[in-house]
PDB file of N, CA and C in Angstrom:
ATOM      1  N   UNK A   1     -25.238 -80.851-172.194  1.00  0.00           N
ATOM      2  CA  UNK A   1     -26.296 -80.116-171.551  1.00  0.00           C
ATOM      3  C   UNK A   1     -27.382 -79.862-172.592  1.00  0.00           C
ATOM      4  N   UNK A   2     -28.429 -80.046-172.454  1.00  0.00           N
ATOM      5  CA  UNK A   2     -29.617 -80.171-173.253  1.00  0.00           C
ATOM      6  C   UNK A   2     -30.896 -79.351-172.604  1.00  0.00           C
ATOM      7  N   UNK A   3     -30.769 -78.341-173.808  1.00  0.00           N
ATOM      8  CA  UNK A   3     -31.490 -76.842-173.072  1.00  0.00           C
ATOM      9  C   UNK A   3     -33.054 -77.433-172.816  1.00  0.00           C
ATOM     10  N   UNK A   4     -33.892 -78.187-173.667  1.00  0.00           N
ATOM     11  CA  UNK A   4     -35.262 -79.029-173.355  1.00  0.00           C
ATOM     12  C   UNK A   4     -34.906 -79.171-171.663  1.00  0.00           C
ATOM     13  N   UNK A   5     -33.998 -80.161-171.955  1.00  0.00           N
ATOM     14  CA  UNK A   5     -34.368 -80.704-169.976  1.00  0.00           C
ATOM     15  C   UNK A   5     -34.120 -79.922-169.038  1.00  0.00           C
ATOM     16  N   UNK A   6     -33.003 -78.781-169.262  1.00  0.00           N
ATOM     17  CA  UNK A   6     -33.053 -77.839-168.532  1.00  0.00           C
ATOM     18  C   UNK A   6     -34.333 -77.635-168.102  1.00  0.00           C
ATOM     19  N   UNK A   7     -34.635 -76.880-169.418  1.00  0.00           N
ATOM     20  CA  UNK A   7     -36.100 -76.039-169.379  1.00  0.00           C
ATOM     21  C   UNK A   7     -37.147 -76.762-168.446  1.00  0.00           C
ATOM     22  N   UNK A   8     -37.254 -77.901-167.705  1.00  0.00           N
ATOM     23  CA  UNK A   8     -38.332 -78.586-167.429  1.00  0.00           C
ATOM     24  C   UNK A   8     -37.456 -78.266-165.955  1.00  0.00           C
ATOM     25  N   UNK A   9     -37.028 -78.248-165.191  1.00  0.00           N
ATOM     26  CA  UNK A   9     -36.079 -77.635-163.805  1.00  0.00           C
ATOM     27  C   UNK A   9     -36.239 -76.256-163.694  1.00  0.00           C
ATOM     28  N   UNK A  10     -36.575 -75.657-163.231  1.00  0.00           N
ATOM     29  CA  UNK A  10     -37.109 -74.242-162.677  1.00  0.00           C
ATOM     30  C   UNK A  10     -35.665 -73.955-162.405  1.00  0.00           C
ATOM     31  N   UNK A  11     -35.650 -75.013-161.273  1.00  0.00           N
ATOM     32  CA  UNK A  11     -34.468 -74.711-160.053  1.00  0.00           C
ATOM     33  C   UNK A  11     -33.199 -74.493-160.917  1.00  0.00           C
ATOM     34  N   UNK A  12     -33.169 -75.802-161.638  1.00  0.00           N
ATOM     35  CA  UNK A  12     -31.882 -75.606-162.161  1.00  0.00           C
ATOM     36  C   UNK A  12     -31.511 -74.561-163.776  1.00  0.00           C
ATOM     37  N   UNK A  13     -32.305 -74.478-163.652  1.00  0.00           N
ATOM     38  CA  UNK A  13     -32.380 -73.373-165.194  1.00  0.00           C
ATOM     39  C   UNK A  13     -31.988 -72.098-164.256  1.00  0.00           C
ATOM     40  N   UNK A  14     -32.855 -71.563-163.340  1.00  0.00           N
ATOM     41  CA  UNK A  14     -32.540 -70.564-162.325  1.00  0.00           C
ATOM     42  C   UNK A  14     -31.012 -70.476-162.129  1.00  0.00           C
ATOM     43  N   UNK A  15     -30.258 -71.645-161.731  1.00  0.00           N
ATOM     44  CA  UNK A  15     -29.057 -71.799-161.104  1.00  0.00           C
ATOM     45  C   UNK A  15     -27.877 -71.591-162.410  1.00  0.00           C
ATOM     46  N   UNK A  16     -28.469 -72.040-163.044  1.00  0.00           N
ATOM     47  CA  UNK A  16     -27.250 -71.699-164.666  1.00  0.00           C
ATOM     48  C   UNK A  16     -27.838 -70.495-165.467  1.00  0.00           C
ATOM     49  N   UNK A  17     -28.715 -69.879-165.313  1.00  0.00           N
ATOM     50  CA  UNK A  17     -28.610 -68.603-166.332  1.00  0.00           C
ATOM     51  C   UNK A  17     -29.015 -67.006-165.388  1.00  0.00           C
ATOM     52  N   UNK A  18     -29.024 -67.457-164.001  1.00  0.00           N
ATOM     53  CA  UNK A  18     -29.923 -66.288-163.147  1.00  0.00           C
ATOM     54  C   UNK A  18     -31.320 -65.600-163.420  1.00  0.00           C
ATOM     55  N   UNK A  19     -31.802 -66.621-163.927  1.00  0.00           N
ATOM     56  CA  UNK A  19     -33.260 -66.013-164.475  1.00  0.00           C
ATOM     57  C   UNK A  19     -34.447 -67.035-164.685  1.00  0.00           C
ATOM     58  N   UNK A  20     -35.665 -66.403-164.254  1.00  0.00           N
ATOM     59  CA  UNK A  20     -36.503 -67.965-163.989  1.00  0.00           C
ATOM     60  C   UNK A  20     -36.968 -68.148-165.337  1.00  0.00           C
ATOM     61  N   UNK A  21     -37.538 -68.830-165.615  1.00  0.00           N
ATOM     62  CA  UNK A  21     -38.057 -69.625-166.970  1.00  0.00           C
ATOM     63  C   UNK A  21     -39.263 -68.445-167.903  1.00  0.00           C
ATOM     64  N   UNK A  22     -39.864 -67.566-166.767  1.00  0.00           N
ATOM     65  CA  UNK A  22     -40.924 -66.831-166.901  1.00  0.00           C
ATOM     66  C   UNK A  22     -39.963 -65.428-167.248  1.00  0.00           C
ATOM     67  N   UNK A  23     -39.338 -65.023-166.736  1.00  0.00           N
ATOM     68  CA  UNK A  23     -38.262 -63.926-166.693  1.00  0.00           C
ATOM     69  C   UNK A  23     -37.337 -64.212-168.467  1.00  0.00           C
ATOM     70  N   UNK A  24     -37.101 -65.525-168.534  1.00  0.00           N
ATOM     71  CA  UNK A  24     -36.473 -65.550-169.465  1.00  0.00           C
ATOM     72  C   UNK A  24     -37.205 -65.724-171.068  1.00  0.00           C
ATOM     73  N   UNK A  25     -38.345 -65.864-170.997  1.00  0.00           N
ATOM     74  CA  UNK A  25     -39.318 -65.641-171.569  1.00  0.00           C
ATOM     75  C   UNK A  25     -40.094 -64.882-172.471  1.00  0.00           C
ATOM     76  N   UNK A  26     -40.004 -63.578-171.133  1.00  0.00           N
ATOM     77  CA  UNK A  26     -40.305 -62.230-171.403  1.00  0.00           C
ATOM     78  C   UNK A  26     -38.988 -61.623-172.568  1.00  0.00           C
ATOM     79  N   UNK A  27     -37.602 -62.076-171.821  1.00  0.00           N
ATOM     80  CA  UNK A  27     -36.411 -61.328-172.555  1.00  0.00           C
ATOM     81  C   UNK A  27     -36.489 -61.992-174.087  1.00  0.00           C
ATOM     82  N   UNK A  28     -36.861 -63.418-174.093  1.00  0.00           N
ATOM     83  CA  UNK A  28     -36.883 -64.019-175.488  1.00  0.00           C
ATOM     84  C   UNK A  28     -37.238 -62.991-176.868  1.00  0.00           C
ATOM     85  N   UNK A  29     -38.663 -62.612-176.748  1.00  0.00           N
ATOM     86  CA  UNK A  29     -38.168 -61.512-177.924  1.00  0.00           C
ATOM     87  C   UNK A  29     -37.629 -60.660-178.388  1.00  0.00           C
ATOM     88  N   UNK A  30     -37.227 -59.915-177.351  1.00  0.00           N
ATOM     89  CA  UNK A  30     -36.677 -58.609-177.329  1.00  0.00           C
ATOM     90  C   UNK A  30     -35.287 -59.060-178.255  1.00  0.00           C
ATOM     91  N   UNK A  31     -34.430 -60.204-177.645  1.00  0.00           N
ATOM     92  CA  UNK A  31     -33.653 -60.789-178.047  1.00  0.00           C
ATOM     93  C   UNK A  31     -33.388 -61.250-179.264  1.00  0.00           C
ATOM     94  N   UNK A  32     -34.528 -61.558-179.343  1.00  0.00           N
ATOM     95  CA  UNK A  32     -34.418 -62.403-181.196  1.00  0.00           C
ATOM     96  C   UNK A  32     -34.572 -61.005-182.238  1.00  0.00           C
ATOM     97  N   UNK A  33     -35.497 -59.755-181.672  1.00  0.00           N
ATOM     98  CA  UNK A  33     -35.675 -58.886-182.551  1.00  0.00           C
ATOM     99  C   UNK A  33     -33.910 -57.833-182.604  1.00  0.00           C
ATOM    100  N   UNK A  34     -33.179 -58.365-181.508  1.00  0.00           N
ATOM    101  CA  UNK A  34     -31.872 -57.479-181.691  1.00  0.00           C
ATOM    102  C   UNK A  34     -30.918 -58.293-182.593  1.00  0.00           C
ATOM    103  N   UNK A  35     -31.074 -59.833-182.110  1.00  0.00           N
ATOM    104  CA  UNK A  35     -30.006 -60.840-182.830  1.00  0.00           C
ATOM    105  C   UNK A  35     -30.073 -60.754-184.730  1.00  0.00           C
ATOM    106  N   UNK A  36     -31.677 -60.753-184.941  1.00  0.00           N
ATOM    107  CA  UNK A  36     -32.417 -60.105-186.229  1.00  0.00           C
ATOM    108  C   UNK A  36     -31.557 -59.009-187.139  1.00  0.00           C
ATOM    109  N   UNK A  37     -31.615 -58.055-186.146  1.00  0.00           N
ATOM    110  CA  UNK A  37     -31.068 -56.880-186.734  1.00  0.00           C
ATOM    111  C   UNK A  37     -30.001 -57.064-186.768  1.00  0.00           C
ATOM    112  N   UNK A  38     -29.077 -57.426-186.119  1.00  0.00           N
ATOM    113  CA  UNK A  38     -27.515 -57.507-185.740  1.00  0.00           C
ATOM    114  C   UNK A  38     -27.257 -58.047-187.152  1.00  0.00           C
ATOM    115  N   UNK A  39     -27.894 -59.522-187.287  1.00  0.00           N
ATOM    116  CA  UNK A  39     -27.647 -60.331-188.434  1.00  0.00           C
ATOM    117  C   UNK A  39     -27.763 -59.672-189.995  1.00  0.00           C
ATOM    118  N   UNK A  40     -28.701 -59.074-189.722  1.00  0.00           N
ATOM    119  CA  UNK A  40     -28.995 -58.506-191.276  1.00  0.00           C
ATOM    120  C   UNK A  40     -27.654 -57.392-191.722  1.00  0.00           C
ATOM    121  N   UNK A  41     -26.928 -56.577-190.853  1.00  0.00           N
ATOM    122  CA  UNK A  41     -26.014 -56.217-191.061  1.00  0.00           C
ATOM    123  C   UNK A  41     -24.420 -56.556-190.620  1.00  0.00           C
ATOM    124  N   UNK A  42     -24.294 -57.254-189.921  1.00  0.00           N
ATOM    125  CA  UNK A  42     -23.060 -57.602-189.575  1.00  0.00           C
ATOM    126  C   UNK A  42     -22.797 -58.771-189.660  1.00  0.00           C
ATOM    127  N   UNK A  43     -21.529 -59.676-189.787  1.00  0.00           N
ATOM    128  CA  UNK A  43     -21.323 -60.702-189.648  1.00  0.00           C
ATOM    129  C   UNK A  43     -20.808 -60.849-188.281  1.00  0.00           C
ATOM    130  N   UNK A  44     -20.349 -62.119-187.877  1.00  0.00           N
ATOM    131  CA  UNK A  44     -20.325 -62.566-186.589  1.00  0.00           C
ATOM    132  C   UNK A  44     -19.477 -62.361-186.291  1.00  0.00           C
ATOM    133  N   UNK A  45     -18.283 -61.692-186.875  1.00  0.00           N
ATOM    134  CA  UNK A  45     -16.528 -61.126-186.410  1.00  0.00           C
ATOM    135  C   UNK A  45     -16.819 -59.693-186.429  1.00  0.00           C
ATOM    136  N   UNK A  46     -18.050 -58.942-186.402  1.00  0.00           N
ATOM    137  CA  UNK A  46     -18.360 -57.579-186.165  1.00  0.00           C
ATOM    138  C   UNK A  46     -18.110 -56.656-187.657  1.00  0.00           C
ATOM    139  N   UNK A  47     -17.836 -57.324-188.673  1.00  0.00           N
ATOM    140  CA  UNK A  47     -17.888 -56.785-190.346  1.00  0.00           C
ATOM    141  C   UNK A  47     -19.212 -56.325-190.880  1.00  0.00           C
ATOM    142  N   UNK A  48     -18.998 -55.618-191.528  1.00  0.00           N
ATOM    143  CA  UNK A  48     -20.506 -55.454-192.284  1.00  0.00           C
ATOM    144  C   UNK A  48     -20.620 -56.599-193.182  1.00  0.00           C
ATOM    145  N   UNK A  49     -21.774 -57.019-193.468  1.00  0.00           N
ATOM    146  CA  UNK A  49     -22.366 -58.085-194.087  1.00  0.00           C
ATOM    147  C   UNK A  49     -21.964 -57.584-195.608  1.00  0.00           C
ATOM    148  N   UNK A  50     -21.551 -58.813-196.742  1.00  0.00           N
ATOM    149  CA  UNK A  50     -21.489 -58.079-198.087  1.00  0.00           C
ATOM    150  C   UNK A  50     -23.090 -58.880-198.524  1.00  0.00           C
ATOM    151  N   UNK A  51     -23.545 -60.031-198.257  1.00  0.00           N
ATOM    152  CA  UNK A  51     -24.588 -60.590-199.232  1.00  0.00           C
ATOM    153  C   UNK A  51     -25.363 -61.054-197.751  1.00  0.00           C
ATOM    154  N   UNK A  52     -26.711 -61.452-198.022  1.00  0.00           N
ATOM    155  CA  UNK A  52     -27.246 -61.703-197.164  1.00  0.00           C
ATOM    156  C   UNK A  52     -27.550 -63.321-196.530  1.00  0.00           C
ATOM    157  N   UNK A  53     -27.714 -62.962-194.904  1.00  0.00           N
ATOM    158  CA  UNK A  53     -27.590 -63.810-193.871  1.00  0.00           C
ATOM    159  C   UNK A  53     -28.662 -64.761-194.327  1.00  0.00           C
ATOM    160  N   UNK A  54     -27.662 -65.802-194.277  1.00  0.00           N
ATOM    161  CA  UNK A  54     -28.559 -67.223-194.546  1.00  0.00           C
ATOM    162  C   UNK A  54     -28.445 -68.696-193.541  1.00  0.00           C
ATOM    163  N   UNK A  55     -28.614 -68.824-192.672  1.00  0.00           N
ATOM    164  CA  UNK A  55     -28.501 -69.926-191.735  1.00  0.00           C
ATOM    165  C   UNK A  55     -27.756 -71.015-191.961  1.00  0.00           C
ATOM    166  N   UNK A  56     -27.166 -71.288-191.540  1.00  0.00           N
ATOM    167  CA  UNK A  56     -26.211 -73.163-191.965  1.00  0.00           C
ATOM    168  C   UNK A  56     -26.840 -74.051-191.476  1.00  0.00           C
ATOM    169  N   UNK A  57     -27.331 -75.059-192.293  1.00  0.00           N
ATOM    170  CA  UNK A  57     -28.120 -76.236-191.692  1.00  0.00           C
ATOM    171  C   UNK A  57     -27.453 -76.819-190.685  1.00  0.00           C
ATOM    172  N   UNK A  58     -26.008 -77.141-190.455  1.00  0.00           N
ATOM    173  CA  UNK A  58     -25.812 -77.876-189.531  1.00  0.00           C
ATOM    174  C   UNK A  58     -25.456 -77.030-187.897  1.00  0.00           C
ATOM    175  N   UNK A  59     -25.972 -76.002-188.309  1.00  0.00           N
ATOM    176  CA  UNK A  59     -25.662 -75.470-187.009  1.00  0.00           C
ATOM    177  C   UNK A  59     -26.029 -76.023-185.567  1.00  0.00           C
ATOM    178  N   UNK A  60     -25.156 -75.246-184.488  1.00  0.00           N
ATOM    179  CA  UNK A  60     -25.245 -76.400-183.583  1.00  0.00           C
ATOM    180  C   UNK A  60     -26.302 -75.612-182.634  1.00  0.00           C
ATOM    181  N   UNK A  61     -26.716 -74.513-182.336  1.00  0.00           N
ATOM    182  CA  UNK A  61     -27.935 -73.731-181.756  1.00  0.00           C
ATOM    183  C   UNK A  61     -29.016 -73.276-182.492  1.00  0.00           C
ATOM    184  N   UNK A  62     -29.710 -74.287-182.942  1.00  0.00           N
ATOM    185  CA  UNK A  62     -30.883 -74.338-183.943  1.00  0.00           C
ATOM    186  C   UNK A  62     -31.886 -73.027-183.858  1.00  0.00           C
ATOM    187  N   UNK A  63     -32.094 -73.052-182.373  1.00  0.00           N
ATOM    188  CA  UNK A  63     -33.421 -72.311-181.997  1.00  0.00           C
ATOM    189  C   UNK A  63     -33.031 -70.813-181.338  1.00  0.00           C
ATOM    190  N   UNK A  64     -33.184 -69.800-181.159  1.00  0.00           N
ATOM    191  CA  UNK A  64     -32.782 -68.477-180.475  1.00  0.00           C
ATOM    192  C   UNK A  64     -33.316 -68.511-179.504  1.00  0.00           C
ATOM    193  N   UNK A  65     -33.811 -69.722-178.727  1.00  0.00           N
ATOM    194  CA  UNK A  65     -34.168 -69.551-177.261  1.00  0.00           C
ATOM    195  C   UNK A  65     -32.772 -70.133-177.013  1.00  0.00           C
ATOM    196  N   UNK A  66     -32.687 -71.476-177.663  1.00  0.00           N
ATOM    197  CA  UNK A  66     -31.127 -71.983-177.353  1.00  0.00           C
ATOM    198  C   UNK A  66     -29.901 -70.987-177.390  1.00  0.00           C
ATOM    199  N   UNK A  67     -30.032 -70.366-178.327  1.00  0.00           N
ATOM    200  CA  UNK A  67     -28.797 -69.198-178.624  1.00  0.00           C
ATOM    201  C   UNK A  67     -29.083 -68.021-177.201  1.00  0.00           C
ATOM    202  N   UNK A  68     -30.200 -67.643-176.798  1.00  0.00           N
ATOM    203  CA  UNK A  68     -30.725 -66.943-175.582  1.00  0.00           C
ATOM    204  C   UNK A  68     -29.618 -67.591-174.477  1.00  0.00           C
ATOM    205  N   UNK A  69     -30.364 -68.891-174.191  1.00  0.00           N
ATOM    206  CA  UNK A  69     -30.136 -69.622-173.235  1.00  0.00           C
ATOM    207  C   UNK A  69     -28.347 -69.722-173.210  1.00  0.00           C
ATOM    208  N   UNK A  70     -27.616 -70.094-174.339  1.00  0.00           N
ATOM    209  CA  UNK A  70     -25.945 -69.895-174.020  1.00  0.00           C
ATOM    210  C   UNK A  70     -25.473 -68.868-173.767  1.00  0.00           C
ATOM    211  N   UNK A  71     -26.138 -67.438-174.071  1.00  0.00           N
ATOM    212  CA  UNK A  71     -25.231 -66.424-174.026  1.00  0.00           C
ATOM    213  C   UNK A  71     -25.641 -65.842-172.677  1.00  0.00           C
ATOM    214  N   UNK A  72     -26.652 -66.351-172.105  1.00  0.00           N
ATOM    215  CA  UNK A  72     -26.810 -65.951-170.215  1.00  0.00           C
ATOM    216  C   UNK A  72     -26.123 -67.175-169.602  1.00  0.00           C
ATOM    217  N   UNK A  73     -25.875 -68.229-170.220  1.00  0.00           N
ATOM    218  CA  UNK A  73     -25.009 -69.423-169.340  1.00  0.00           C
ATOM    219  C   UNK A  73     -23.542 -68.874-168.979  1.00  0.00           C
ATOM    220  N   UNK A  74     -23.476 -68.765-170.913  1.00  0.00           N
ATOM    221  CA  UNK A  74     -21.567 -67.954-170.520  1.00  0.00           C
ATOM    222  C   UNK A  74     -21.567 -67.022-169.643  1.00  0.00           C
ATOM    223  N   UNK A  75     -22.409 -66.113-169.500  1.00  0.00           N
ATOM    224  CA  UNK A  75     -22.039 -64.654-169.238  1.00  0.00           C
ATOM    225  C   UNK A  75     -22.128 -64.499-167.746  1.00  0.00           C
ATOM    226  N   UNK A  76     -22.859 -65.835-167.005  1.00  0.00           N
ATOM    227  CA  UNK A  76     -23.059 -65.947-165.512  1.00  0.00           C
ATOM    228  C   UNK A  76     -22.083 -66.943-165.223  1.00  0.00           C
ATOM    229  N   UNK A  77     -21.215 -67.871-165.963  1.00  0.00           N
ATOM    230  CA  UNK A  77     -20.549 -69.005-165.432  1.00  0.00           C
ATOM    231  C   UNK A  77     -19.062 -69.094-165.804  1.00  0.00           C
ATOM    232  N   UNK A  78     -19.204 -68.214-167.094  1.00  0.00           N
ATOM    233  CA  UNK A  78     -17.633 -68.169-167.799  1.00  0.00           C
ATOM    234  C   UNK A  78     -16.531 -67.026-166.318  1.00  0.00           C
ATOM    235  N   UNK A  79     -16.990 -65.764-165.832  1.00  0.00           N
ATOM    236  CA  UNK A  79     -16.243 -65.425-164.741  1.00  0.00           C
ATOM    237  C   UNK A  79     -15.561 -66.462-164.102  1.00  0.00           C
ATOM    238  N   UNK A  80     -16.639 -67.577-163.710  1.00  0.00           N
ATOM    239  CA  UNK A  80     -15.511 -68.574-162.486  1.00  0.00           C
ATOM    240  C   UNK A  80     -14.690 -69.112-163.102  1.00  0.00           C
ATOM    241  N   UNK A  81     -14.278 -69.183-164.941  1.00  0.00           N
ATOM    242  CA  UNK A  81     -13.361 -70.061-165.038  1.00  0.00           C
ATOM    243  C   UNK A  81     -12.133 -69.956-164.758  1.00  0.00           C
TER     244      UNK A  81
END
């Protein structure tokens, strides 16, 4: 699944995250300014951070619209599993 082509489907972006493209948009910063903060002190198993947050090149959700975009996919689609 390739969040670009999503993104170009209204319909179907609508149908996998419950939120239109414009809606999801708006939430984009708010988002990145919490993920921000989160990062600067915690690590990703909920620890406090000892040295500071530095990105892994090979990561596999490059962009925080992408990281946006999975955590409203799971959170609307993971229930039916």
């Amino acid at each position: 699944m390739n969040y670009n082509d999503i993104r170009k489907n209204e319909k179907s972006f609508k149908a996998l995250t419950s939120y239109s493209i414009s809606e999801f948009d708006a939430l984009l910063p708010y988002f990145e300014a919490e993920l921000n903060t989160y990062l600067e002190i915690y690590t990703l198993n909920g620890k406090k951070r000892q040295r500071k947050y530095t990105p892994r090149a090979d990561k596999q959700l490059p962009s925080v619209s992408e990281k946006l975009f999975f955590v409203l996919y799971y959170l609307k689609n993971n229930p039916t599993q």
